[in-house]
Protein backbone atom coordinates (compact mmCIF):
# COMPACT_ATOMS: atom_id res chain seq x y z
CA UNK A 1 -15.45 -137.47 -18.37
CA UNK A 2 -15.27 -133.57 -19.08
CA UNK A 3 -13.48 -132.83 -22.34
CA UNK A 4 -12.80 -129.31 -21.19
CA UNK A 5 -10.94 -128.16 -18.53
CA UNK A 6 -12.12 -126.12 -15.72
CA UNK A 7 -9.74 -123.17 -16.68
CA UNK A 8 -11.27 -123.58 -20.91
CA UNK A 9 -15.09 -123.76 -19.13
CA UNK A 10 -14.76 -120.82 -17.03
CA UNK A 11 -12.72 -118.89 -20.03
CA UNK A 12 -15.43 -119.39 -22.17
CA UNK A 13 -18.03 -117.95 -19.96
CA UNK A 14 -16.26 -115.22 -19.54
CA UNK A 15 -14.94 -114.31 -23.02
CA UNK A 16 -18.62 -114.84 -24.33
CA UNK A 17 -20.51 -113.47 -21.69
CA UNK A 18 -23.87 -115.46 -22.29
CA UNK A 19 -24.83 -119.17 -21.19
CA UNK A 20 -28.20 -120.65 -22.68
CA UNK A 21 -30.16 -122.46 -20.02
CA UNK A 22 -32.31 -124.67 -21.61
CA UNK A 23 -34.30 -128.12 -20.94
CA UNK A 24 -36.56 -130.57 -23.32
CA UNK A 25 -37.47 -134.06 -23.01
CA UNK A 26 -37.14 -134.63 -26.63
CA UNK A 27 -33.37 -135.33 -27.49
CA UNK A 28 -34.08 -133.95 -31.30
CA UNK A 29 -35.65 -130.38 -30.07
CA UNK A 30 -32.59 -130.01 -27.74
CA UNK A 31 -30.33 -131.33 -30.85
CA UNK A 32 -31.38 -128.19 -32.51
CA UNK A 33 -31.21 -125.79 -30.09
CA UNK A 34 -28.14 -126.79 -28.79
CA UNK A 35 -26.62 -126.50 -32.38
CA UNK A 36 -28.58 -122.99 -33.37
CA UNK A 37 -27.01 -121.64 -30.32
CA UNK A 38 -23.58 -122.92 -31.68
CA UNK A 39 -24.33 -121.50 -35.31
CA UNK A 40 -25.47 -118.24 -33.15
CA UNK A 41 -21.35 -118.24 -31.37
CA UNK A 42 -22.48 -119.62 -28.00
CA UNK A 43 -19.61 -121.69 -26.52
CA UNK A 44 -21.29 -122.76 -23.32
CA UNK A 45 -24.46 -123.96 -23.22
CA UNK A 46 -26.32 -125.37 -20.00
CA UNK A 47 -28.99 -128.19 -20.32
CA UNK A 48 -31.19 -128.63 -17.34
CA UNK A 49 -31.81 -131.70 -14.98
CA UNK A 50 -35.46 -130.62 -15.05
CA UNK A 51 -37.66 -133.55 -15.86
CA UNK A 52 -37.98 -137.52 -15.75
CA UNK A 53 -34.74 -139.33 -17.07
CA UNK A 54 -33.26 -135.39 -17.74
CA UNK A 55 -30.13 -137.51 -17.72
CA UNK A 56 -30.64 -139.61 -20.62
CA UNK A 57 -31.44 -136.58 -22.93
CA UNK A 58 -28.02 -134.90 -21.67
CA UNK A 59 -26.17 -138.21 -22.54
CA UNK A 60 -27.29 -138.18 -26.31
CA UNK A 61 -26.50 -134.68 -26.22
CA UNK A 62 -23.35 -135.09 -25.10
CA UNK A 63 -22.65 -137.27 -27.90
CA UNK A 64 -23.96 -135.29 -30.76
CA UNK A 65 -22.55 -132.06 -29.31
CA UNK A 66 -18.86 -134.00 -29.57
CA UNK A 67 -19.51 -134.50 -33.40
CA UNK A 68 -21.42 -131.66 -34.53
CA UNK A 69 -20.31 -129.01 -32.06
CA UNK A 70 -17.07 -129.68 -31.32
CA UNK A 71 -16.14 -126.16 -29.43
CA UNK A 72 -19.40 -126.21 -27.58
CA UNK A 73 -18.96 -126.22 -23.56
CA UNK A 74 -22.05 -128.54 -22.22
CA UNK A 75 -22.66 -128.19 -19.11
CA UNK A 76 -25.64 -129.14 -16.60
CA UNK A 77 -27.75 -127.19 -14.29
CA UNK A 78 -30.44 -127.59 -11.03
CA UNK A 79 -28.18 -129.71 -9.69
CA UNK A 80 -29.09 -129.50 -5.85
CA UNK A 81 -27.40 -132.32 -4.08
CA UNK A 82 -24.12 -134.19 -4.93
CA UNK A 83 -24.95 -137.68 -6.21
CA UNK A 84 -26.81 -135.89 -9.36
CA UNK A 85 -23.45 -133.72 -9.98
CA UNK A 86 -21.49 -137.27 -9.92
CA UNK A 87 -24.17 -138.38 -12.34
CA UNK A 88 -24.16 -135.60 -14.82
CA UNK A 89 -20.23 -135.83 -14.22
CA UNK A 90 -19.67 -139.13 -15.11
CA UNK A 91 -21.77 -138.32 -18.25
CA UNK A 92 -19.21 -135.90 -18.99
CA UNK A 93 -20.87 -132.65 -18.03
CA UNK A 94 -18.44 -129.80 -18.22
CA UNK A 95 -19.64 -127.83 -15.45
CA UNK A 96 -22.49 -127.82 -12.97
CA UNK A 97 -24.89 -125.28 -11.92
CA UNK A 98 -27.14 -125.18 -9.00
CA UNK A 99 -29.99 -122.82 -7.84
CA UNK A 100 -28.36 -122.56 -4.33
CA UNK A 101 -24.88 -123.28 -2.68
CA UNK A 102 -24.37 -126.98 -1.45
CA UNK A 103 -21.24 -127.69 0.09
CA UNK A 104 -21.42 -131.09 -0.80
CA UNK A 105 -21.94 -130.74 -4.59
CA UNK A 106 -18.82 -128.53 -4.33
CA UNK A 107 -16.43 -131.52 -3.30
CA UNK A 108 -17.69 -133.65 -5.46
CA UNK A 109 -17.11 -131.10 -8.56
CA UNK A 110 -13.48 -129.80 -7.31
CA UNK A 111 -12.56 -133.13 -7.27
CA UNK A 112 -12.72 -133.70 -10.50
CA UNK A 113 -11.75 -130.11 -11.35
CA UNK A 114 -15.03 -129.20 -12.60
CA UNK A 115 -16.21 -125.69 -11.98
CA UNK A 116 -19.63 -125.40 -9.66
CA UNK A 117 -21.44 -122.32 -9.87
CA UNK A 118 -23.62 -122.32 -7.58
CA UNK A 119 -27.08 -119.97 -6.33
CA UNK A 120 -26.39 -117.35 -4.14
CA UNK A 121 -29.05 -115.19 -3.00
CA UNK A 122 -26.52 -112.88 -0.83
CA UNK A 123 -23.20 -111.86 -0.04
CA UNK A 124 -22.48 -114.07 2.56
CA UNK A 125 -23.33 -116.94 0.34
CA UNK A 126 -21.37 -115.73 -2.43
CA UNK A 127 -18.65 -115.41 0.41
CA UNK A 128 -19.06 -119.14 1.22
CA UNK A 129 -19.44 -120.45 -2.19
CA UNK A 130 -15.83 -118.39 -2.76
CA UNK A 131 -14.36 -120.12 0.03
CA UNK A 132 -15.35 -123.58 -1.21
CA UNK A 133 -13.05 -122.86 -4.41
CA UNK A 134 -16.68 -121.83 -6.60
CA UNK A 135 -14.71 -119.51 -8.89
CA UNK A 136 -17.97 -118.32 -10.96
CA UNK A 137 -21.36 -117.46 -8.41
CA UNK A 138 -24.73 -117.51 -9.91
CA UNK A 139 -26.67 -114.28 -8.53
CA UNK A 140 -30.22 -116.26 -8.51
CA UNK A 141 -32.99 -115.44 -8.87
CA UNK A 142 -31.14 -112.18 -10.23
CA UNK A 143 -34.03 -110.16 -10.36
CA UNK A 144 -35.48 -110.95 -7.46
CA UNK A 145 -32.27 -110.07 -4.92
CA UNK A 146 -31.55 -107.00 -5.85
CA UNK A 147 -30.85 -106.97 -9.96
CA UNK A 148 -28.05 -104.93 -11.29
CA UNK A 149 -27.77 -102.65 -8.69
CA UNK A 150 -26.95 -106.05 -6.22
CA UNK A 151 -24.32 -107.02 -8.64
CA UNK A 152 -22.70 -103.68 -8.87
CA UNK A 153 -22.79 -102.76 -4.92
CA UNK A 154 -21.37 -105.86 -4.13
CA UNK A 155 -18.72 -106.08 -6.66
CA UNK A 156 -17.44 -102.46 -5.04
CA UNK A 157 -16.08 -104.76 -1.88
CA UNK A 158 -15.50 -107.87 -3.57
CA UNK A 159 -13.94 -107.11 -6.78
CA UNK A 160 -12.76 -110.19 -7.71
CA UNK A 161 -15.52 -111.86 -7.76
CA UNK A 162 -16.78 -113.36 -11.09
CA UNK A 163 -20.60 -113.21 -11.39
CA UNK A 164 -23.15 -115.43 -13.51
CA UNK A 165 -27.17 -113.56 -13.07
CA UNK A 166 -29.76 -115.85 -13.88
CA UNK A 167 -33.74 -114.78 -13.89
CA UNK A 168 -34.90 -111.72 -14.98
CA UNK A 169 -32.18 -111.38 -18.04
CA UNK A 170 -33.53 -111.00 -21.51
CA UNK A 171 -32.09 -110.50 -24.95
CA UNK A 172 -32.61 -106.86 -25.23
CA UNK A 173 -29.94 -104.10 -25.17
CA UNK A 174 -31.79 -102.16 -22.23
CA UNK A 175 -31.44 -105.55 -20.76
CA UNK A 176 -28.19 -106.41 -21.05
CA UNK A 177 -26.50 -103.24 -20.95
CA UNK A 178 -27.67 -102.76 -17.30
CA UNK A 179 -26.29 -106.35 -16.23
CA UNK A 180 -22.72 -105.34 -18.30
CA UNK A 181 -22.25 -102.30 -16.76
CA UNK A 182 -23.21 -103.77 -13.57
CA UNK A 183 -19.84 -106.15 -13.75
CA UNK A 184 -21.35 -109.85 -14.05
CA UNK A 185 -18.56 -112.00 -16.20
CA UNK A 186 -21.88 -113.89 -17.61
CA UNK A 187 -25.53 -113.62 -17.93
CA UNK A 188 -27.98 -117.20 -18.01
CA UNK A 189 -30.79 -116.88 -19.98
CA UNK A 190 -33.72 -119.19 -20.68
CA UNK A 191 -37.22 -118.65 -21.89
CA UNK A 192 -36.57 -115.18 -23.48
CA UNK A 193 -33.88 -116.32 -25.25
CA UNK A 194 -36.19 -119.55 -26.73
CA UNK A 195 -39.53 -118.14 -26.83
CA UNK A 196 -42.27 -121.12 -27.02
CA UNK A 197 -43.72 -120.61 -29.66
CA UNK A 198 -40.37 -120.49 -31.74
CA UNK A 199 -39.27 -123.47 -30.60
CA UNK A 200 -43.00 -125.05 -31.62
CA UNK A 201 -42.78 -123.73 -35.17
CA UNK A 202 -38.74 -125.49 -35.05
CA UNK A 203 -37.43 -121.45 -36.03
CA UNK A 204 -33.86 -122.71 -35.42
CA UNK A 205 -32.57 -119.65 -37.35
CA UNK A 206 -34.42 -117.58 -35.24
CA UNK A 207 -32.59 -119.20 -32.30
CA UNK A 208 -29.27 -118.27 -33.95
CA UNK A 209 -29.99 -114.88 -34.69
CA UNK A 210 -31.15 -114.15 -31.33
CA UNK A 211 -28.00 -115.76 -29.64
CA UNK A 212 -25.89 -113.71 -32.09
CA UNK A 213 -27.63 -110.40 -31.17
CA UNK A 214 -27.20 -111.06 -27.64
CA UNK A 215 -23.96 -111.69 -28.00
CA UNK A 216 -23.18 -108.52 -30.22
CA UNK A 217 -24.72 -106.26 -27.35
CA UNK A 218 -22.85 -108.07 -24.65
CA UNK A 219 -20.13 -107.03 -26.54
CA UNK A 220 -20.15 -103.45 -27.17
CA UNK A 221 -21.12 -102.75 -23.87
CA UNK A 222 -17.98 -104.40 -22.29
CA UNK A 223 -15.38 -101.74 -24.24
């Protein structure tokens, strides 16, 4: 069962502005990362359903996020049909992220008042995913439809709309200035943010620092 709420969840996102997206069959590398990104100020942080018995990992992390990262909002992501969002739900998944818009997945998540954000590769999906009560849209793959220059023509009609880009974000100020300015409530970021070879030599403080860089630009480019 979610131990956050959907208004806390989408909140978070917002205040923060940045959600890791990250995935790794071994329960003790996604320990770590999960709690560098805390000591780095992430509050939402969205493990993957990317791999053989993805589910098990999430469970464990679940558990040890409860204990040793008690603020942190976990969440999963490519979810793409609805039994795997009632699995990851029952698991106690916090919210659920898909790389496109399934109608389905959205019952399942409203209810249980979980917030589903998912892909949207246009405005009519966006539109669609809106009307199925998706308050936060993931613009995916971000770079691909349009980049910050989507985001920003399409917020000019549809201003209430509250964006998440995922793909082709990375944690550098030219970067993420673009995608602020732009008007997204969130960015996603995966590999640039955990860079392989990092995560080989176990840098975890190298994860933090990155996280709270990001974060610092994200901020100054919001006032």
């Amino acid at each position: 069962m979610a131990k956050f709420s959907k208004i806390e969840v989408i909140s978070a996102m917002a205040s923060t502005g940045m959600v890791p997206v990250f995935y790794n069959k071994d329960i003790e590398i996604s320990k770590n990362v999960l709690k560098a990104c805390y000591d780095g100020g992430v509050r939402a942080f969205e493990f993957t359903n990317r791999g053989d018995l993805a589910h098990e990992v999430f469970c464990d992390l679940i558990k040890f996020a409860a204990k040793e990262c008690p603020e942190m909002i976990l969440g999963v992501g490519s979810v793409v049909d609805a039994g795997t969002a009632s699995l990851y739900i029952q698991l106690g998944a916090n919210f659920v992220v898909g790389p496109l818009f399934n109608p389905d997945v959205a019952k399942v998540c409203n209810r249980r008042l979980i917030p589903y954000t998912p892909g949207c590769g246009s405005v009519t999906e966006v539109g669609f995913a809106q009307e199925a009560g998706c308050d936060l849209c993931k613009i995916f793959p971000a770079g691909n439809v349009g980049g910050p220059s989507f985001v920003k023509n399409m917020m000019a009609p549809m201003p209430w709309s509250m964006l998440m880009v995922t793909g082709a974000v990375e944690p550098t100020e030219e970067n993420l200035s673009v995608w602020v300015k732009a008007g997204v409530t969130c960015v996603g970021m995966g590999s640039k943010l955990f860079p392989s070879d990092v995560i080989a030599a176990k840098n975890w403080g190298a994860v933090s620092d990155k996280c709270r860089e990001s974060l610092a630009i994200i901020a100054k480019y919001r006032k």
